[in-house]
PDB file of N, CA and C in Angstrom:
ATOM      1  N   UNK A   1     102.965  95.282  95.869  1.00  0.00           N
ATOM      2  CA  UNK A   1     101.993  96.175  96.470  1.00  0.00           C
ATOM      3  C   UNK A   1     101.569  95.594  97.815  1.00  0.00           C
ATOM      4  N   UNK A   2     101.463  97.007  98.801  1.00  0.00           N
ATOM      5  CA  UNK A   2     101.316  95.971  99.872  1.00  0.00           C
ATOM      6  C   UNK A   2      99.589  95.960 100.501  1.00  0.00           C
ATOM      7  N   UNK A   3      98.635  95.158 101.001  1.00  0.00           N
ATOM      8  CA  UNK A   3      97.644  95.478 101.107  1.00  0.00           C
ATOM      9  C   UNK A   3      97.441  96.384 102.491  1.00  0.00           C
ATOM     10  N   UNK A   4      96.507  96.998 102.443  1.00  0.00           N
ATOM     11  CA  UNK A   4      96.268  98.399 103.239  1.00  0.00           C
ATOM     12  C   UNK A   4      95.806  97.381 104.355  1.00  0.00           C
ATOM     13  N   UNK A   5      94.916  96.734 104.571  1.00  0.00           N
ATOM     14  CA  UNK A   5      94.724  96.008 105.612  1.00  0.00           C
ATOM     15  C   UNK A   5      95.322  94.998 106.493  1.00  0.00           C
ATOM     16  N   UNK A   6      96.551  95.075 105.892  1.00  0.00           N
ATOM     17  CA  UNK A   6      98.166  94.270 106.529  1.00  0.00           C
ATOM     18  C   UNK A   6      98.744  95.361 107.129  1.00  0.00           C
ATOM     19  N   UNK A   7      98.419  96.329 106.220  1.00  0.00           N
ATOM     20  CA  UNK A   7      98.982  97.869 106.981  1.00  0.00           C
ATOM     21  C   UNK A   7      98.601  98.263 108.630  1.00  0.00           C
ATOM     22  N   UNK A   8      97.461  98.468 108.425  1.00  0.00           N
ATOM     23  CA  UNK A   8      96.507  98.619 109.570  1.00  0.00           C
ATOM     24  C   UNK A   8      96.838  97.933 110.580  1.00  0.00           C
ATOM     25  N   UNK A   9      96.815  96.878 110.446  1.00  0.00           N
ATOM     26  CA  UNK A   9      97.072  95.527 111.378  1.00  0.00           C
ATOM     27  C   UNK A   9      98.318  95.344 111.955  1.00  0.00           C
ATOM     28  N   UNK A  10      99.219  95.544 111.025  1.00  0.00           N
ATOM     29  CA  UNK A  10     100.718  95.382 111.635  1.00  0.00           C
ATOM     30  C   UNK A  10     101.763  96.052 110.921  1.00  0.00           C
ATOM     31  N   UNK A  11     101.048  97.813 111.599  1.00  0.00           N
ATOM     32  CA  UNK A  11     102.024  98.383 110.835  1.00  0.00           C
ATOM     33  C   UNK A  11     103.941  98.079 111.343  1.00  0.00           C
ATOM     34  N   UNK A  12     104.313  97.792 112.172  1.00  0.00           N
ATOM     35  CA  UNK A  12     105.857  97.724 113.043  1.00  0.00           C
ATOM     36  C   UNK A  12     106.126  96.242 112.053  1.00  0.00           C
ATOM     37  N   UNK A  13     105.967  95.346 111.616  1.00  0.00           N
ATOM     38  CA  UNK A  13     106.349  94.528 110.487  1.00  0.00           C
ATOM     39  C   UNK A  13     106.385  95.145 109.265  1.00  0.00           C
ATOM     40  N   UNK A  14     105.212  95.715 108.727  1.00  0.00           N
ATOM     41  CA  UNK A  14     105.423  96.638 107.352  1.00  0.00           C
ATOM     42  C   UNK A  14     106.434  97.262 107.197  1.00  0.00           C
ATOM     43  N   UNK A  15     106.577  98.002 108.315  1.00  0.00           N
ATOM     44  CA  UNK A  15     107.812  99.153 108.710  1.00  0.00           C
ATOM     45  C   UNK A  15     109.121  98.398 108.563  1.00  0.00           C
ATOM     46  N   UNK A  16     109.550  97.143 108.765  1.00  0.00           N
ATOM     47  CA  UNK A  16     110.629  96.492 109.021  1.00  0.00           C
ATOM     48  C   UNK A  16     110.721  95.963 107.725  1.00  0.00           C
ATOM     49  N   UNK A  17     109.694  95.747 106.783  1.00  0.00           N
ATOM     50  CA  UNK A  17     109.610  95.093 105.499  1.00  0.00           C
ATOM     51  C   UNK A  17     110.414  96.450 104.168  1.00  0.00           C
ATOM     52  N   UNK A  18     109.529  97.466 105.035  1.00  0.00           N
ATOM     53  CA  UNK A  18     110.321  98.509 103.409  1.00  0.00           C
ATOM     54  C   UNK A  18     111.343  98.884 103.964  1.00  0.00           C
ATOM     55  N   UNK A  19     112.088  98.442 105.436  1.00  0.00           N
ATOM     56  CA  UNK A  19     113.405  99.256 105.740  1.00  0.00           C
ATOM     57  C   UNK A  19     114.379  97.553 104.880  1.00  0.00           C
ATOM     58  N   UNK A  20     113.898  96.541 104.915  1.00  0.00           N
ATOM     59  CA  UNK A  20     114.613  96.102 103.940  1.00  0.00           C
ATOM     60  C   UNK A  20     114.958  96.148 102.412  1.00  0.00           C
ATOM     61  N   UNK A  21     113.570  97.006 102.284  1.00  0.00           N
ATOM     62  CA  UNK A  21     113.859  97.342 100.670  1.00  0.00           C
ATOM     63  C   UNK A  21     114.124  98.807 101.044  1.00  0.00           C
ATOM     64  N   UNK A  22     114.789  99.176 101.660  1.00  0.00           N
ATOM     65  CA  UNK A  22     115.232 100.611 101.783  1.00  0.00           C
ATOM     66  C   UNK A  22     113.951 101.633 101.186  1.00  0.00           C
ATOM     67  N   UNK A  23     112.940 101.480 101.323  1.00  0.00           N
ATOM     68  CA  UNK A  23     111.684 102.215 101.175  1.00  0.00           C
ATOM     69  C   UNK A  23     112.150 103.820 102.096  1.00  0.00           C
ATOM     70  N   UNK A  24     111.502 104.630 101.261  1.00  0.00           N
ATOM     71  CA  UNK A  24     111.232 106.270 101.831  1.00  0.00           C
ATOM     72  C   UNK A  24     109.976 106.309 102.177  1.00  0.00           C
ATOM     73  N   UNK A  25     109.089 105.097 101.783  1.00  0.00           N
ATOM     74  CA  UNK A  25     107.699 105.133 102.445  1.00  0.00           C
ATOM     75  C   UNK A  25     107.217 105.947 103.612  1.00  0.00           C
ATOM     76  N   UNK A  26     106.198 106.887 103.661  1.00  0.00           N
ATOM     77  CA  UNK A  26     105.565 107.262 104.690  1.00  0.00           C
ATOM     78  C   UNK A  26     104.669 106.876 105.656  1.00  0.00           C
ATOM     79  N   UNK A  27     104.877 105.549 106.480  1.00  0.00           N
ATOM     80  CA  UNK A  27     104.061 105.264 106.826  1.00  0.00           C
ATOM     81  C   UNK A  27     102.824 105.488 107.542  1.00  0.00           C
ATOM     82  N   UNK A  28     103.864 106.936 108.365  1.00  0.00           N
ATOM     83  CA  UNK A  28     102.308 107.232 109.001  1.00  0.00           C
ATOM     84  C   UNK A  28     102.028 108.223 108.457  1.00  0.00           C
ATOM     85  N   UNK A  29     102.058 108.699 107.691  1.00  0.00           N
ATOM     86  CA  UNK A  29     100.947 109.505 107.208  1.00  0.00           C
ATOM     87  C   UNK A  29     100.158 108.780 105.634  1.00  0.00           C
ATOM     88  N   UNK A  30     100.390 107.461 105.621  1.00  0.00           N
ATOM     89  CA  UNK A  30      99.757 106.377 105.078  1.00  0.00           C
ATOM     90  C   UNK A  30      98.548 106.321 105.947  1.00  0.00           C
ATOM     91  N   UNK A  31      98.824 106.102 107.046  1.00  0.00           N
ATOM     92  CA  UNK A  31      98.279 105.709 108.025  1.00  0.00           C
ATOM     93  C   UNK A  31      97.071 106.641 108.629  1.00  0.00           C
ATOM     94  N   UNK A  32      97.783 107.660 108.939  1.00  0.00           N
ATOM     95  CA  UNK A  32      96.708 109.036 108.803  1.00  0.00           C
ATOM     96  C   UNK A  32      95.853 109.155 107.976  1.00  0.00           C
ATOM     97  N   UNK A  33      96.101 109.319 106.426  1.00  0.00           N
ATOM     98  CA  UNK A  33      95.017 109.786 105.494  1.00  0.00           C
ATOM     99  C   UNK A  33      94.066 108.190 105.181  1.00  0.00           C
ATOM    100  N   UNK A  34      94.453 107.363 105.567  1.00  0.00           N
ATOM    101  CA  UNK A  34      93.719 106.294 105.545  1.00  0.00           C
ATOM    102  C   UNK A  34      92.291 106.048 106.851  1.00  0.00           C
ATOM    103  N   UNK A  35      92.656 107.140 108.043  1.00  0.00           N
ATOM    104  CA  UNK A  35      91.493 107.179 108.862  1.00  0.00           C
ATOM    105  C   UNK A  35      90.816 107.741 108.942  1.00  0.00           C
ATOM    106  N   UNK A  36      91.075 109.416 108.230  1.00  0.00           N
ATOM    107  CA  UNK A  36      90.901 110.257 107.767  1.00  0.00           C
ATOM    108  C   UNK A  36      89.871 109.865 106.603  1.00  0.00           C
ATOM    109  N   UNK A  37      90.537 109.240 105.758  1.00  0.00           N
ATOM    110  CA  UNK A  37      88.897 108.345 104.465  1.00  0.00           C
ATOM    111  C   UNK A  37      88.077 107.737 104.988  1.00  0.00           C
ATOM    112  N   UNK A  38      88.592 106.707 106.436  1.00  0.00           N
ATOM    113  CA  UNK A  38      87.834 105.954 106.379  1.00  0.00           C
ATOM    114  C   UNK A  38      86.385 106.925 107.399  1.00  0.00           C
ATOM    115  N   UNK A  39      86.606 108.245 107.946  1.00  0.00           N
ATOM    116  CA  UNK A  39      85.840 109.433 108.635  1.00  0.00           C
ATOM    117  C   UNK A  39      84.811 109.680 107.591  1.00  0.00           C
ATOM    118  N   UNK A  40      85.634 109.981 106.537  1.00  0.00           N
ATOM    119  CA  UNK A  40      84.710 110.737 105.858  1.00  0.00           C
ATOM    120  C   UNK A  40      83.900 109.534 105.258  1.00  0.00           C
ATOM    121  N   UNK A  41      84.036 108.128 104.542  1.00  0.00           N
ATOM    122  CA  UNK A  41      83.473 107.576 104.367  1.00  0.00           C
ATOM    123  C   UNK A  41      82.212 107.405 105.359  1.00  0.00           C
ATOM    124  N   UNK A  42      82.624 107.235 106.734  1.00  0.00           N
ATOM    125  CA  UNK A  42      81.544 106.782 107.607  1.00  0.00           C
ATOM    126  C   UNK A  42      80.292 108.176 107.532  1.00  0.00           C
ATOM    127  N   UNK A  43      80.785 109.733 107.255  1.00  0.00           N
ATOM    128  CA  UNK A  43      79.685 110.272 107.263  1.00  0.00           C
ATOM    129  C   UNK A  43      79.338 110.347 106.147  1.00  0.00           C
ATOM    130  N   UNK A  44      79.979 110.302 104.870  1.00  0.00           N
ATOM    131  CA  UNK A  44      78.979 110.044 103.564  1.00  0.00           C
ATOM    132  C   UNK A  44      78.233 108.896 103.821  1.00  0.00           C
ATOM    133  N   UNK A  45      78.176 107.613 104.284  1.00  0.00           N
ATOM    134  CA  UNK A  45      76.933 106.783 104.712  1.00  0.00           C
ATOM    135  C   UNK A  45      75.976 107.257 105.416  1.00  0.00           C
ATOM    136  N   UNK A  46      76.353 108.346 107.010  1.00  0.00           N
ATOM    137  CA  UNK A  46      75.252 108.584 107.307  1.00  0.00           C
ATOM    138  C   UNK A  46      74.505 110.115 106.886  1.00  0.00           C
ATOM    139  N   UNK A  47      75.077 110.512 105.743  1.00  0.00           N
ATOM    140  CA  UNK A  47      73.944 111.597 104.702  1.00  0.00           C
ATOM    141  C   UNK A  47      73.239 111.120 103.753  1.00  0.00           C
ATOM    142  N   UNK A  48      74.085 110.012 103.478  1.00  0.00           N
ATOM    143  CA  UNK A  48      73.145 108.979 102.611  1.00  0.00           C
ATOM    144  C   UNK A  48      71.895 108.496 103.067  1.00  0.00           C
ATOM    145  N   UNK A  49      71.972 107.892 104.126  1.00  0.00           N
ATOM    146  CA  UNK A  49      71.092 107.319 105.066  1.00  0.00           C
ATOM    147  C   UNK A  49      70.145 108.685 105.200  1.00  0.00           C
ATOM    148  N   UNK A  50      70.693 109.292 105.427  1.00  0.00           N
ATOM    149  CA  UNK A  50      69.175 110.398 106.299  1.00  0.00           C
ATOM    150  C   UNK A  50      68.871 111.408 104.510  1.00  0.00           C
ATOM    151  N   UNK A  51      69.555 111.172 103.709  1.00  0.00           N
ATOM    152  CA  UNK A  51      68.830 111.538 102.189  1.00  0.00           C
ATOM    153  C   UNK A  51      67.565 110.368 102.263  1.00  0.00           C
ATOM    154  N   UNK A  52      68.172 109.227 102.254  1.00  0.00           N
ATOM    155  CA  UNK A  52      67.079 108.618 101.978  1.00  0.00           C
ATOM    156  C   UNK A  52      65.845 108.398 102.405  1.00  0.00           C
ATOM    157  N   UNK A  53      66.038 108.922 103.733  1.00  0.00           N
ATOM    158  CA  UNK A  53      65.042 108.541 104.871  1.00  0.00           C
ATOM    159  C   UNK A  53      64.139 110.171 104.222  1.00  0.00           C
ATOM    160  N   UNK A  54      64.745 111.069 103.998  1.00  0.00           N
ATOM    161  CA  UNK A  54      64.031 112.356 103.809  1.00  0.00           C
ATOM    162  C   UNK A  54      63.008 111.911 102.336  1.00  0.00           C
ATOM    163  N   UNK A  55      63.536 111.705 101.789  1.00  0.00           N
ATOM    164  CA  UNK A  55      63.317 111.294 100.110  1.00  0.00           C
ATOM    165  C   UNK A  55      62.023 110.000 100.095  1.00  0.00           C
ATOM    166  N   UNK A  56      62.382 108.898 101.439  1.00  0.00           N
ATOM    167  CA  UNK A  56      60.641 108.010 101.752  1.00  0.00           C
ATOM    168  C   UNK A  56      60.255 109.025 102.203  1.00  0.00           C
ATOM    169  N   UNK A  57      59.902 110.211 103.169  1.00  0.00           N
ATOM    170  CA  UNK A  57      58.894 110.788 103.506  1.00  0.00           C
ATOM    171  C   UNK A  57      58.694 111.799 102.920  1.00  0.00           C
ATOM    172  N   UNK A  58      58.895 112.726 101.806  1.00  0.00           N
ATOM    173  CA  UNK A  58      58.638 113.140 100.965  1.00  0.00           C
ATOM    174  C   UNK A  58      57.683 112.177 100.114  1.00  0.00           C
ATOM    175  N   UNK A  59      57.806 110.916 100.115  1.00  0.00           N
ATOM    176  CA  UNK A  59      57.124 110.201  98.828  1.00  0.00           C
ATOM    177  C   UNK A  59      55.552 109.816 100.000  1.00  0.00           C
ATOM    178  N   UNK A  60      56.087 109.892 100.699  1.00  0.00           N
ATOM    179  CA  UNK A  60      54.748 109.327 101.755  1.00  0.00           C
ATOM    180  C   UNK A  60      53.902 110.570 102.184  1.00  0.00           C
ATOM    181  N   UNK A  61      54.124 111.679 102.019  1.00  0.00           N
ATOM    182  CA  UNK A  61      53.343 112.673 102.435  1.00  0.00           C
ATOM    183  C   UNK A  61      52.998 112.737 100.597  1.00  0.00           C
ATOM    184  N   UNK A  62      53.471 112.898  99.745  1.00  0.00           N
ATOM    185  CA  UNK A  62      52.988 113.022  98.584  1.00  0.00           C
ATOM    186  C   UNK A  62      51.584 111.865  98.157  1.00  0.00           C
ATOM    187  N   UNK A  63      52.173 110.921  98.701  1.00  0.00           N
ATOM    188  CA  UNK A  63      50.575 109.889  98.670  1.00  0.00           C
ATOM    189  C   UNK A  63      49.925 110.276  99.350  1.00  0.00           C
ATOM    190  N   UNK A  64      50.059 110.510 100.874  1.00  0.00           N
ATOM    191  CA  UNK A  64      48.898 111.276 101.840  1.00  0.00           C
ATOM    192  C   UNK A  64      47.944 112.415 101.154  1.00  0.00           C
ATOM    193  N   UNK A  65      48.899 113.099 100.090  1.00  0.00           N
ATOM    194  CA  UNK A  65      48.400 114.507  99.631  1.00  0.00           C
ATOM    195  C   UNK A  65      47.467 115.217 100.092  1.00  0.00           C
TER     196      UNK A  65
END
């Protein structure tokens, strides 16, 4: 198995590694849906972030009452 972050880094060695194991591997579209996650990851953090931020001031106007 190869790690995704060896991928990233140097994909033109990877590439030379499965043409020795005669791999059908896709690399770039390995490569694609991997920046593509790492998108959507970055905005599920920032809905997270602004849930939470909504969710303290909800609790802070509820003490204000």
């Amino acid at each position: 198995m190869l790690d995704l972050k060896r991928i990233r880094t140097d994909p033109e060695q990877v590439r030379k590694l499965l043409a020795l194991k005669h791999s059908t591997a896709d690399l770039d579209r390995l490569l694609q849906v991997d920046e593509e996650r790492r998108s959507v990851l970055v905005r599920v953090e920032g809905l997270k972030r602004e849930r939470n931020e909504a969710s303290e001031e909800i609790g802070r106007r509820k003490k204000a009452g």
